[in-house]
N, C-alpha and C. Protein backbone atom coordinates (compact mmCIF):
# COMPACT_ATOMS: atom_id res chain seq x y z
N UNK A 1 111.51 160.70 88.92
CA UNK A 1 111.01 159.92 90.04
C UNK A 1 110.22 158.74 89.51
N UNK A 2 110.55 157.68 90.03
CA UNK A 2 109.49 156.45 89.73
C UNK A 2 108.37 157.05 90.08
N UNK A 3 107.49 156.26 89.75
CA UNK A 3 105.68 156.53 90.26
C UNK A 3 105.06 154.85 90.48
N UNK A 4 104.46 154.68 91.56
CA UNK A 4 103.78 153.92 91.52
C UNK A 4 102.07 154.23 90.86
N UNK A 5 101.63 153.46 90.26
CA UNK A 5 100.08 153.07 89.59
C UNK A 5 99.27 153.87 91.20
N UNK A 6 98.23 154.80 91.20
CA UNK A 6 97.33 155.27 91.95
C UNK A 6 97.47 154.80 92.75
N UNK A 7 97.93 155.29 94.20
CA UNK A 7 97.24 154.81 95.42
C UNK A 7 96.84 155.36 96.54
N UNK A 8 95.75 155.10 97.08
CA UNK A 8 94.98 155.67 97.94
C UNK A 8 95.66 155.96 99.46
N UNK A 9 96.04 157.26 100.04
CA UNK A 9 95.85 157.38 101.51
C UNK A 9 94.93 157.55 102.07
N UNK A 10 95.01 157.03 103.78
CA UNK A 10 93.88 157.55 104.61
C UNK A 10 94.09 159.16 105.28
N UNK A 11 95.43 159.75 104.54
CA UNK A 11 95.53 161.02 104.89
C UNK A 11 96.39 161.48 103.46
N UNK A 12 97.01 163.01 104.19
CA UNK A 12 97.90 163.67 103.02
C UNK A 12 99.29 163.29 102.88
N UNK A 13 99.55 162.23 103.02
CA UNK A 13 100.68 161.48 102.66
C UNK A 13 101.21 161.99 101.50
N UNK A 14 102.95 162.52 101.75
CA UNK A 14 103.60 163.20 100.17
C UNK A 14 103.37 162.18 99.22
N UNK A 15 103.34 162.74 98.04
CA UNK A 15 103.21 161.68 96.66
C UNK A 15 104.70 161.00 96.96
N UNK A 16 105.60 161.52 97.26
CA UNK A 16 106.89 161.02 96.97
C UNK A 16 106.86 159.61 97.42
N UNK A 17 106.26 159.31 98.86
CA UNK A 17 106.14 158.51 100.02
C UNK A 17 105.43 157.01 99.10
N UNK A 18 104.12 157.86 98.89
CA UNK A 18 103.24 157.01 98.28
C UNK A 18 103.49 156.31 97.18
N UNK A 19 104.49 157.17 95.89
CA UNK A 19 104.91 156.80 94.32
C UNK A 19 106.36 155.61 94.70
N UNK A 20 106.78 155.55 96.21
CA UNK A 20 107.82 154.72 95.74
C UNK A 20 107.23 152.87 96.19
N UNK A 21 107.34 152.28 95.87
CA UNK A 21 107.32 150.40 96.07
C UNK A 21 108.69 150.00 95.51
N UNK A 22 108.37 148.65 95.53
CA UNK A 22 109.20 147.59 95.27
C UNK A 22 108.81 146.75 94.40
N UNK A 23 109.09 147.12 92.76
CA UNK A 23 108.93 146.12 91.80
C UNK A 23 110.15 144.95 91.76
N UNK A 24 110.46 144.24 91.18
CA UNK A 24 111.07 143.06 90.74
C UNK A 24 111.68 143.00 89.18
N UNK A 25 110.86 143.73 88.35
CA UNK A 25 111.45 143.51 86.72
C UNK A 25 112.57 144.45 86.84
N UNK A 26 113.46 144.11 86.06
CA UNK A 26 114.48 145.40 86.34
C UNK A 26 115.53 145.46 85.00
N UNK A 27 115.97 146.16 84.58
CA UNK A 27 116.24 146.48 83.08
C UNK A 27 117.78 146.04 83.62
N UNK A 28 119.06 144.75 82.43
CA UNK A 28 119.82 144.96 82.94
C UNK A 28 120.98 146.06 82.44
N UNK A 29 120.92 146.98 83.33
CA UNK A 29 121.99 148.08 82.68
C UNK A 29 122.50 148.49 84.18
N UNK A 30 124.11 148.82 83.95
CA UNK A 30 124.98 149.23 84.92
C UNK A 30 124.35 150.90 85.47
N UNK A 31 125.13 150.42 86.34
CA UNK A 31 125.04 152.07 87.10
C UNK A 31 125.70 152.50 87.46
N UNK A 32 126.62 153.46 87.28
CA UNK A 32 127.69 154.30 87.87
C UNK A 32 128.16 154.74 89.24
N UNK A 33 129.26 154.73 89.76
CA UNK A 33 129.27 154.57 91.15
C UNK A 33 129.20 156.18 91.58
N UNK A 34 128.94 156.77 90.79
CA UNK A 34 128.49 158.02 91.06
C UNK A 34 127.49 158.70 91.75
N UNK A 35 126.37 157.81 90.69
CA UNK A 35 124.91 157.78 90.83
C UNK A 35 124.65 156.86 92.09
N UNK A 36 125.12 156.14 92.44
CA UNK A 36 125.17 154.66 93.74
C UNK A 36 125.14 155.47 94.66
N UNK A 37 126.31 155.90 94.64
CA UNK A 37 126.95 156.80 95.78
C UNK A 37 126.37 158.38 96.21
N UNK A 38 125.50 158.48 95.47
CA UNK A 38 124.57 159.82 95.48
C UNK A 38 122.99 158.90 96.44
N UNK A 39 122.52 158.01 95.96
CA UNK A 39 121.82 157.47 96.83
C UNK A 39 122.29 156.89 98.50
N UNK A 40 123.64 156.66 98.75
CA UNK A 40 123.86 156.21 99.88
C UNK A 40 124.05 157.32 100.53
N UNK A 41 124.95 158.39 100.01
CA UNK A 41 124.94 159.59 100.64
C UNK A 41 123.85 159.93 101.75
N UNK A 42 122.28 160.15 100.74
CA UNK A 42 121.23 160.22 101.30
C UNK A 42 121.10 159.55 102.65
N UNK A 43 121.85 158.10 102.87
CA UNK A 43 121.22 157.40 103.63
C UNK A 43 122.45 157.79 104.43
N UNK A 44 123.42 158.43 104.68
CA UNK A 44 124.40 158.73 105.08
C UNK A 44 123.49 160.00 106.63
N UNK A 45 122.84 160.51 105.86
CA UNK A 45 121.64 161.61 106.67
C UNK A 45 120.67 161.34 107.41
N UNK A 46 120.66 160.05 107.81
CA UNK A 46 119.59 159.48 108.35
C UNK A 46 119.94 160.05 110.40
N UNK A 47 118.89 160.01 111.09
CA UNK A 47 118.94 160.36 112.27
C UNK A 47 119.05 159.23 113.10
N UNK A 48 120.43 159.24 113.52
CA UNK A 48 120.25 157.96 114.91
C UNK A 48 120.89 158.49 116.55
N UNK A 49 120.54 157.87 116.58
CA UNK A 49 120.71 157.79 118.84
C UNK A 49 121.90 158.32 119.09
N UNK A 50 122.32 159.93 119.73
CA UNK A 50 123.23 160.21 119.83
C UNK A 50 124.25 160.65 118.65
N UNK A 51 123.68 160.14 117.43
CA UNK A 51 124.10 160.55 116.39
C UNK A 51 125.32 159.72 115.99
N UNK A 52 124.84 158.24 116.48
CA UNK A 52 125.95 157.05 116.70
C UNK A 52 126.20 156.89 115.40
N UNK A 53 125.59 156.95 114.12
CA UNK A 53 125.72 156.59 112.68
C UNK A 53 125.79 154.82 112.79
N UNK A 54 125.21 154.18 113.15
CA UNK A 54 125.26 152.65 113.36
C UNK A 54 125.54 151.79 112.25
N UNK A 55 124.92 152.24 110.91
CA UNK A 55 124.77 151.94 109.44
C UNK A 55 125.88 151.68 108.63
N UNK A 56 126.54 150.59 107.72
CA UNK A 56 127.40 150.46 107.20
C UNK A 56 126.39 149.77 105.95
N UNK A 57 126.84 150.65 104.37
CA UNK A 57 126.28 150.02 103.46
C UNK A 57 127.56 149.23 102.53
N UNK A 58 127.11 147.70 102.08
CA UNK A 58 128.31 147.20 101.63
C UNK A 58 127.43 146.95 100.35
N UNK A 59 128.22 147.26 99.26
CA UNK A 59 127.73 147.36 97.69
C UNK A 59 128.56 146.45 96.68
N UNK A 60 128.11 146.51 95.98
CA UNK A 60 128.42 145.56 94.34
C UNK A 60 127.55 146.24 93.41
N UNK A 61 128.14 146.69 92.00
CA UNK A 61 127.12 146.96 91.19
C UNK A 61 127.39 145.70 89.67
N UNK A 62 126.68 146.02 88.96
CA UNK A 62 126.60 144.86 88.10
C UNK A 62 127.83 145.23 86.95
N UNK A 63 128.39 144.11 86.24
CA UNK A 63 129.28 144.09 85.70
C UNK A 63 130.74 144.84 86.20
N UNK A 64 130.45 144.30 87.33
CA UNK A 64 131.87 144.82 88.38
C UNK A 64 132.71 143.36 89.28
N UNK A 65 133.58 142.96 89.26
CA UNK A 65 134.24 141.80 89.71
C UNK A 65 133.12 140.93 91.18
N UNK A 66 132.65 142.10 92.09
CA UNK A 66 132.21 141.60 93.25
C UNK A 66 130.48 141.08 92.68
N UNK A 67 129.85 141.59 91.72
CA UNK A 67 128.66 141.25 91.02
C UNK A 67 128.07 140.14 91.62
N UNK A 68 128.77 138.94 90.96
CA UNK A 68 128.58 137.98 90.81
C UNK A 68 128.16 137.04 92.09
N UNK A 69 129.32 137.65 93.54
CA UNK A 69 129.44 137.03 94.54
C UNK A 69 128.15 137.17 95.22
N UNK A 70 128.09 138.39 95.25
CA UNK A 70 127.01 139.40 95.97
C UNK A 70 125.76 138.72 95.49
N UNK A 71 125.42 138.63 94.42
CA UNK A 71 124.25 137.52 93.81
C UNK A 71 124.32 136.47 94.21
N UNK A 72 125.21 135.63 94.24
CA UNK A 72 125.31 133.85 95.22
C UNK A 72 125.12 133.84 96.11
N UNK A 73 124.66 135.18 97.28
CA UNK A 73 123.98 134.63 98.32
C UNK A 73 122.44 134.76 98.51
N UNK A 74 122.11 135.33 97.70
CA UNK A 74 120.64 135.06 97.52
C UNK A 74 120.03 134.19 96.90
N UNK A 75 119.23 133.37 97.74
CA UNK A 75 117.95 132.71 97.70
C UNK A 75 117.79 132.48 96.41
N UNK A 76 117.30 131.54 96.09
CA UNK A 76 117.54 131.38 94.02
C UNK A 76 115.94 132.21 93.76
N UNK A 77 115.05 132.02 94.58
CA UNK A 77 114.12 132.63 94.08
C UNK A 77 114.46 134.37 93.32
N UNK A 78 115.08 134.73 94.34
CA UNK A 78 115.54 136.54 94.33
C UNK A 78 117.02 136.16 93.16
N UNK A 79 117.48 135.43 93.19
CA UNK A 79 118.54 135.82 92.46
C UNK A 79 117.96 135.86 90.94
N UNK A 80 116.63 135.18 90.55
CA UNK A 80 116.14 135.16 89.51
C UNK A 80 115.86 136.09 88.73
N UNK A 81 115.48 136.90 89.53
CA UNK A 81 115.55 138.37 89.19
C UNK A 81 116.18 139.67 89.57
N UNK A 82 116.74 139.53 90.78
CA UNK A 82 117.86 140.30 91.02
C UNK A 82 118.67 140.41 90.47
N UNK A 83 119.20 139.24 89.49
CA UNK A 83 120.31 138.87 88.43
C UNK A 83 119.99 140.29 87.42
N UNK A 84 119.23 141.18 87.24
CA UNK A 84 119.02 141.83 86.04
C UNK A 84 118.73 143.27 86.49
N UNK A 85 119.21 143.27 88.13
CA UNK A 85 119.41 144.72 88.48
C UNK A 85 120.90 145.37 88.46
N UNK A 86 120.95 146.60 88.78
CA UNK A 86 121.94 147.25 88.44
C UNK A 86 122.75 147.25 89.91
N UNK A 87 122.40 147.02 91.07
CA UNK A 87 123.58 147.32 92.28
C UNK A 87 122.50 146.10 93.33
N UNK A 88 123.28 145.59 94.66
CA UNK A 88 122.82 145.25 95.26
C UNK A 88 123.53 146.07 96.63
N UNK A 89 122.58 146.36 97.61
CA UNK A 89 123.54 146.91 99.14
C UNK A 89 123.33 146.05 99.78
N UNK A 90 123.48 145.87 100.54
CA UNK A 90 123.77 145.32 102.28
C UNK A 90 123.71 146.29 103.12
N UNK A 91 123.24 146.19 103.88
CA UNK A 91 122.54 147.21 105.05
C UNK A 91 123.16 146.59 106.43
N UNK A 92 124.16 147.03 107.13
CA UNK A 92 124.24 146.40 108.14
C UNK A 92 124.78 147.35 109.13
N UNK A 93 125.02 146.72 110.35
CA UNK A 93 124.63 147.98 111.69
C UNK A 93 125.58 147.68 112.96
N UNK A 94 126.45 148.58 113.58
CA UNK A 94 127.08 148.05 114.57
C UNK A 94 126.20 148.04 116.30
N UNK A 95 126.41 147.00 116.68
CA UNK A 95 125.94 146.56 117.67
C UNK A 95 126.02 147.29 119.17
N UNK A 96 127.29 147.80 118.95
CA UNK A 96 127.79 148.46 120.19
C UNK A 96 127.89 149.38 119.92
N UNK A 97 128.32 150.46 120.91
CA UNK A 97 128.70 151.75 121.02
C UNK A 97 129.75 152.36 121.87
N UNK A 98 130.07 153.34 122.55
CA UNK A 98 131.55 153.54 123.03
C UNK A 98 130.94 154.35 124.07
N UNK A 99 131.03 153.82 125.66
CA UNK A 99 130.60 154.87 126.51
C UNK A 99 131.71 155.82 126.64
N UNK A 100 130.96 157.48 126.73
CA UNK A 100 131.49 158.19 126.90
C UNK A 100 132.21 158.29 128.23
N UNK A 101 131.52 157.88 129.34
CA UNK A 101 132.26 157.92 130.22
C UNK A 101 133.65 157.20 130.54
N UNK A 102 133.55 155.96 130.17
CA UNK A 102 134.46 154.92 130.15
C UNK A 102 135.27 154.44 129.34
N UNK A 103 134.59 154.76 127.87
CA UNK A 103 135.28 154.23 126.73
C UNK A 103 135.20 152.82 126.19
N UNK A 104 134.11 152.38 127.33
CA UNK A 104 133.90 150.43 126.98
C UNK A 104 132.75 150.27 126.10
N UNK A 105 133.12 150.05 125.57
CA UNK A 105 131.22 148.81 124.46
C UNK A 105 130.60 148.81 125.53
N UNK A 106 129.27 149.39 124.74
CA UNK A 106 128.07 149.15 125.60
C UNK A 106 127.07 148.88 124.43
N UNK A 107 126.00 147.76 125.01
CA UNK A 107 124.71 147.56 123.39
C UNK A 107 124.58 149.20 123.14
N UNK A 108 124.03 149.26 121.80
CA UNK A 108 123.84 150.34 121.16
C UNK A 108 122.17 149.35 120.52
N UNK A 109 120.97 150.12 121.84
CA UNK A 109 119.64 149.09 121.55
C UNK A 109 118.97 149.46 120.31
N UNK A 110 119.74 150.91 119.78
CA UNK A 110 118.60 151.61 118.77
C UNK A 110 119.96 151.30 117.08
N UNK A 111 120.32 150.22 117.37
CA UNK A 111 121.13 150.27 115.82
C UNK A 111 120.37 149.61 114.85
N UNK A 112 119.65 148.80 114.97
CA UNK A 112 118.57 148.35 113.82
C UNK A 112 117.64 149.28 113.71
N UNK A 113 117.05 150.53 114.27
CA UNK A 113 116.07 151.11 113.95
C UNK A 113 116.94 152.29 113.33
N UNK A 114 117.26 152.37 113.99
CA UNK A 114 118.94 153.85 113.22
C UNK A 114 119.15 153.43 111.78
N UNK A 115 119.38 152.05 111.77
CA UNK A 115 120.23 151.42 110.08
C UNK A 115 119.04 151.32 108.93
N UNK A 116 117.92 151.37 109.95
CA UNK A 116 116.37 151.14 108.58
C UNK A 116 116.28 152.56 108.29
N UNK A 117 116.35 153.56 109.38
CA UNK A 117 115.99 155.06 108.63
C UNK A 117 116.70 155.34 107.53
N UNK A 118 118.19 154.55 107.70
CA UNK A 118 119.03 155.17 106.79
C UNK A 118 118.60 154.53 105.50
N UNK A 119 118.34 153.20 105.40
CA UNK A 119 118.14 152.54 104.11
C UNK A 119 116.81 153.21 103.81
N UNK A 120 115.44 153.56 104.51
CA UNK A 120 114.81 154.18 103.73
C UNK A 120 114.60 155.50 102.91
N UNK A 121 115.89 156.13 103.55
CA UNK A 121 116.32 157.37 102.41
C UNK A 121 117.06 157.24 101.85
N UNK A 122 117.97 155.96 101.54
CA UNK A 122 118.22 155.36 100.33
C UNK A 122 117.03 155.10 99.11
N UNK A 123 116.17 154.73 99.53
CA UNK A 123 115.11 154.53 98.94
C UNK A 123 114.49 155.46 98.37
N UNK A 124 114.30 156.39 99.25
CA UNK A 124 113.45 157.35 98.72
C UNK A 124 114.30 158.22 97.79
N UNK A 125 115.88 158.18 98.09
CA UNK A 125 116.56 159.00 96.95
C UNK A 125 116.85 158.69 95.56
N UNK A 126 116.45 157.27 95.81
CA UNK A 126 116.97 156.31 94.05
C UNK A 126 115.31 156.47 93.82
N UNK A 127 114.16 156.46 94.47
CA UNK A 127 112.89 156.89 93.84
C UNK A 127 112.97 158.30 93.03
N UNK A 128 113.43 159.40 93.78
CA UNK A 128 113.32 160.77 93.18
C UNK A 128 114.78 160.53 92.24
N UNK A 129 115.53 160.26 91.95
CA UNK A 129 116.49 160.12 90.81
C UNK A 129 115.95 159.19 89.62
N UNK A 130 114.76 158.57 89.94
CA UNK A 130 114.12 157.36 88.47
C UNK A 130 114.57 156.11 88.54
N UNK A 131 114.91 155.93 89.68
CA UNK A 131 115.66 154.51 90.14
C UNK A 131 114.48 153.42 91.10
N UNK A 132 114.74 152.00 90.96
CA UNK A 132 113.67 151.33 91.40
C UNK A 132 114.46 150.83 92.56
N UNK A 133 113.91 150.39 93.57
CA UNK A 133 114.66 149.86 94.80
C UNK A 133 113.64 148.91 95.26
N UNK A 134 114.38 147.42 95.81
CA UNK A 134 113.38 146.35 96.18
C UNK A 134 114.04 145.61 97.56
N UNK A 135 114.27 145.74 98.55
CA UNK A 135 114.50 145.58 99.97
C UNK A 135 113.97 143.95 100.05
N UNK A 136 115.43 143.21 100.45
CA UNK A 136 115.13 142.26 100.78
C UNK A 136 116.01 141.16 101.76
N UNK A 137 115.29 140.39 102.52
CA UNK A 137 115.87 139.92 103.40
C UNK A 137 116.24 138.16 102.91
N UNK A 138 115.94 137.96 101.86
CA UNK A 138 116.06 136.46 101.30
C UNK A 138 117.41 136.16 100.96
N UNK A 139 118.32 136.04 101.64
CA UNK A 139 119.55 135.37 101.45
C UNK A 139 120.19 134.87 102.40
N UNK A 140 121.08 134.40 102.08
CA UNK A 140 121.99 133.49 103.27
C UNK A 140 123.25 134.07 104.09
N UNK A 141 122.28 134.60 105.26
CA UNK A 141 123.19 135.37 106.00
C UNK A 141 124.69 134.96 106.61
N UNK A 142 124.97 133.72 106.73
CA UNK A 142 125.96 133.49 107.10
C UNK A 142 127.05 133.39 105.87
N UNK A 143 126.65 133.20 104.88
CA UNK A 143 127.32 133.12 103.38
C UNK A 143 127.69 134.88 103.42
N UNK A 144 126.57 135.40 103.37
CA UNK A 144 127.05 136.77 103.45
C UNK A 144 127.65 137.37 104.39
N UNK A 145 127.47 136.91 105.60
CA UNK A 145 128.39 137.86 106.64
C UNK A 145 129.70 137.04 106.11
N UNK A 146 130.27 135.80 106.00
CA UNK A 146 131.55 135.43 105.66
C UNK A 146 131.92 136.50 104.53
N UNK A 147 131.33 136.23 103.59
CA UNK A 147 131.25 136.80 101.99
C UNK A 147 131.64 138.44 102.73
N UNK A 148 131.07 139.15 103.39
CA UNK A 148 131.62 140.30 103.47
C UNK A 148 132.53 141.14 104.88
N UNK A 149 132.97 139.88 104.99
CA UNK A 149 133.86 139.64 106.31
C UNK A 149 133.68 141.06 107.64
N UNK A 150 132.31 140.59 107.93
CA UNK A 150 131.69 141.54 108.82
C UNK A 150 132.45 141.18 110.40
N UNK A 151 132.71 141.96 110.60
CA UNK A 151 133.07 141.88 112.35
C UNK A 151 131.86 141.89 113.02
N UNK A 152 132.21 140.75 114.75
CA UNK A 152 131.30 140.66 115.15
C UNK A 152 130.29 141.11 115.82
N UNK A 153 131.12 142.16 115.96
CA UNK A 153 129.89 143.45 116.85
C UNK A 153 129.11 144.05 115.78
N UNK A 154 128.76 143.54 114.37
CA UNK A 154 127.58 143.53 113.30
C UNK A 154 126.51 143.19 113.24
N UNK A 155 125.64 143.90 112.92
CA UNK A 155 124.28 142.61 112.45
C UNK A 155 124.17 143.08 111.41
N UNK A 156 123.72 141.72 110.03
CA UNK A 156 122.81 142.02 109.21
C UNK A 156 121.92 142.07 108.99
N UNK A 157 120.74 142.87 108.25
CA UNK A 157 119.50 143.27 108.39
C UNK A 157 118.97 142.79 106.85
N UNK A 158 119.52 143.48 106.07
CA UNK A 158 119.03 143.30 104.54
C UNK A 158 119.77 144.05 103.52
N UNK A 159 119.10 143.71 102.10
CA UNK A 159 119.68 143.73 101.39
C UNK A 159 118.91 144.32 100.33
N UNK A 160 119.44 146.02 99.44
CA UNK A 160 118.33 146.62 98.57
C UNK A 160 119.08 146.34 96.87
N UNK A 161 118.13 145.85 96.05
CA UNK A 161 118.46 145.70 94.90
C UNK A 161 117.82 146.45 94.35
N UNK A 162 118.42 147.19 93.78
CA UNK A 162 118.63 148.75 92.62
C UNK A 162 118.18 148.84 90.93
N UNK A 163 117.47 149.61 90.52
CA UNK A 163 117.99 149.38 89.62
C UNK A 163 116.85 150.13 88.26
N UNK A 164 116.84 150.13 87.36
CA UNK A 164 116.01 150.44 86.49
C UNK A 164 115.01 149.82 86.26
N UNK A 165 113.62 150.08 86.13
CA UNK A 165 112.40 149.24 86.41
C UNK A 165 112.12 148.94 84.72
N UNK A 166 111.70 148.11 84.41
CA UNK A 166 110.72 147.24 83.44
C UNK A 166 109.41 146.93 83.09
N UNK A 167 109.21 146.84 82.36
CA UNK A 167 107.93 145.81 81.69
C UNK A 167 107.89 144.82 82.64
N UNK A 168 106.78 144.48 83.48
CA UNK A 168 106.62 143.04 84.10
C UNK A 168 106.37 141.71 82.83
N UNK A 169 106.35 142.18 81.74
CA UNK A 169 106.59 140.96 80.58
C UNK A 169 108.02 140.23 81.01
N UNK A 170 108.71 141.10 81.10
CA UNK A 170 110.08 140.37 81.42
C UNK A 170 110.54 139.17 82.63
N UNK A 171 109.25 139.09 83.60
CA UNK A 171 109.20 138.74 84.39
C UNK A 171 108.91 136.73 83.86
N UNK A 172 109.36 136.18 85.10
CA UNK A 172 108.51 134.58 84.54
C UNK A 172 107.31 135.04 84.49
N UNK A 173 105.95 134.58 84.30
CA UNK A 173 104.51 134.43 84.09
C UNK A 173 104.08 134.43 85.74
N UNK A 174 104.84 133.28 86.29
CA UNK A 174 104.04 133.48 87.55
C UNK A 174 104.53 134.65 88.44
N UNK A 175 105.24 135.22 88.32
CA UNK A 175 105.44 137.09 89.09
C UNK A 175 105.11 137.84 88.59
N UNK A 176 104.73 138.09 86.87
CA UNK A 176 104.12 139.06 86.47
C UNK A 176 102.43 139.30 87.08
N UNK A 177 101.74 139.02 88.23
CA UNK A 177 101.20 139.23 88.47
C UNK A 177 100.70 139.84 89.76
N UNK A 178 102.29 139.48 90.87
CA UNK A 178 102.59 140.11 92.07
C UNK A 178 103.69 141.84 91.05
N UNK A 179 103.35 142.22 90.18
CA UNK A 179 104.56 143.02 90.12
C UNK A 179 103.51 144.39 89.97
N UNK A 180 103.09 144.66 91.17
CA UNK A 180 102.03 145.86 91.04
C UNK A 180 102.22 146.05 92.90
N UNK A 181 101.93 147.38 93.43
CA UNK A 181 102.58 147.80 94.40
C UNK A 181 101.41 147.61 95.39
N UNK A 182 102.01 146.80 96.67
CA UNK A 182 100.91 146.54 97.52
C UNK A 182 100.74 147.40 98.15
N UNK A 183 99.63 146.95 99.12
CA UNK A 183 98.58 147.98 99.58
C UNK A 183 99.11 148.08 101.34
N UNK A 184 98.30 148.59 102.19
CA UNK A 184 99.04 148.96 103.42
C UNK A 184 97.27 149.15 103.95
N UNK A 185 98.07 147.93 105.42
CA UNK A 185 97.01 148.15 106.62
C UNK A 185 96.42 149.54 106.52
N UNK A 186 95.20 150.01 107.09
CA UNK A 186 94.54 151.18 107.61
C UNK A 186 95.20 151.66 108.42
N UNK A 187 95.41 153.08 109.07
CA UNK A 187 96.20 153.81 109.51
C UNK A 187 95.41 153.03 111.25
N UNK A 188 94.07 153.41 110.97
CA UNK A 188 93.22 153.56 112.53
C UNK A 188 94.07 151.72 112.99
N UNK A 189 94.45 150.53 112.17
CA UNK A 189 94.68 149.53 112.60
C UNK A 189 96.57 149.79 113.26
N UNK A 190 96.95 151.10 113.19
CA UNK A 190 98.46 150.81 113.41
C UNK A 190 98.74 152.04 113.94
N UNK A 191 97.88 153.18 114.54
CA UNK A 191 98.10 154.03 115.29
C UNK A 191 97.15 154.41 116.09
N UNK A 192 97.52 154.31 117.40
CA UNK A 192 96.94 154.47 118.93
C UNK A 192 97.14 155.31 119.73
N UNK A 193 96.08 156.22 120.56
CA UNK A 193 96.39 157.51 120.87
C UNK A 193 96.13 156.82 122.19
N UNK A 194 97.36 156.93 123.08
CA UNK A 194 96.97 157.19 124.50
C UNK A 194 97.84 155.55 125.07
N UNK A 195 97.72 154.33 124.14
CA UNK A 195 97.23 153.27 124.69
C UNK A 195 97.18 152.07 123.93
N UNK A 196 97.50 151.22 123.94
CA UNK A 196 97.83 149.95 122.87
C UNK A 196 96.23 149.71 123.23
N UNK A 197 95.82 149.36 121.84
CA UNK A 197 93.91 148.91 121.78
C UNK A 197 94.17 147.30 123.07
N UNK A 198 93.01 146.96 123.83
CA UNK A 198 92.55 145.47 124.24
C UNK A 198 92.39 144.67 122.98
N UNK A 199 92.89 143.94 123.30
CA UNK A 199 93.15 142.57 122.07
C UNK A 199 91.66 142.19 122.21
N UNK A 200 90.60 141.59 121.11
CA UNK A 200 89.76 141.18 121.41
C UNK A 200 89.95 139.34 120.90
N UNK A 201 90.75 139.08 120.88
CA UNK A 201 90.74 137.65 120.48
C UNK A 201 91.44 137.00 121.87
């Protein structure tokens, strides 16, 4: 399992929960579609609405023909270092759903919250296997929905780059200093019993 550097809950939060973040340095070595496919699985288990499965993960791993493409749509900042991970996914989610009664498309309102559960036990499964995972939304979605010839009852959401973690030496100078795992609002600021707090501003 990766570990993140000490960090503090305001409760008994599993270590598992707590030890995983999102570094950036990333060792470049391939990864087997074995091992890939053992993490999506995971996310294969995720719980959605009716049990619609909304989630479609679209992959590339490194030194594989699609590599390369899958990297050209990200943001040059992320490709800077994404360039030196081992897989990138795509996380994306169908829009509709199939009434039972009728058989017609109808919105399906819970497919972006359905498609994040799933990517975060992606996450949490490449954490407990020693794998680093960094979730990101910096690329060019229309490059990529072409690039992965998504139909239109799709949305894309994001995109997790994989991979074996590093030395932040490896990093340029100016990220080796964001490459330490951030911290998280107070619980009392993001959970409310009864009642959304009065805004005081």
């Amino acid at each position: 399992m990766t570990k993140a550097p000490e960090r503090l809950t305001d409760t008994s939060a599993s270590s598992f929960i707590a030890d995983r973040w999102s570094p950036r340095s990333f060792a470049p070595a391939p990864i087997s579609h074995e091992n890939l496919v053992a993490f999506l699985e995971a996310g294969r288990w995720a719980p959605s609405a009716y049990n619609g499965q909304p989630w479609r993960f679209l992959y590339a791993r490194r030194d594989t023909p699609d590599w390369e493409r899958f990297l050209s749509w990200l943001i040059p900042f992320n490709q800077a270092w994404a360039q030196h991970a081992s897989a990138l996914v795509f996380v994306a989610s169908q829009t509709v759903t199939f009434s039972n009664s009728t058989g017609e498309p109808v919105p399906a309102p819970t497919h972006a919250f359905d498609a994040g559960a799933a990517a975060v036990l992606i996450q949490l499964e490449a954490s407990h296997a020693g794998w680093a995972t960094h979730p990101i939304s910096g690329f060019d979605h229309a490059l990529a929905r072409a690039g992965l010839e998504l139909p239109e009852d799709y949305a894309l959401h994001a995109a997790l780059v994989i991979g074996q973690q590093r030395d932040k030496s490896y990093l340029p100078e100016a990220l080796q200093g964001k490459e330490t795992p951030s911290g998280r609002r107070p619980l009392l600021e993001l959970a409310f019993e009864g009642r959304f707090p009065v805004r005081e501003d």
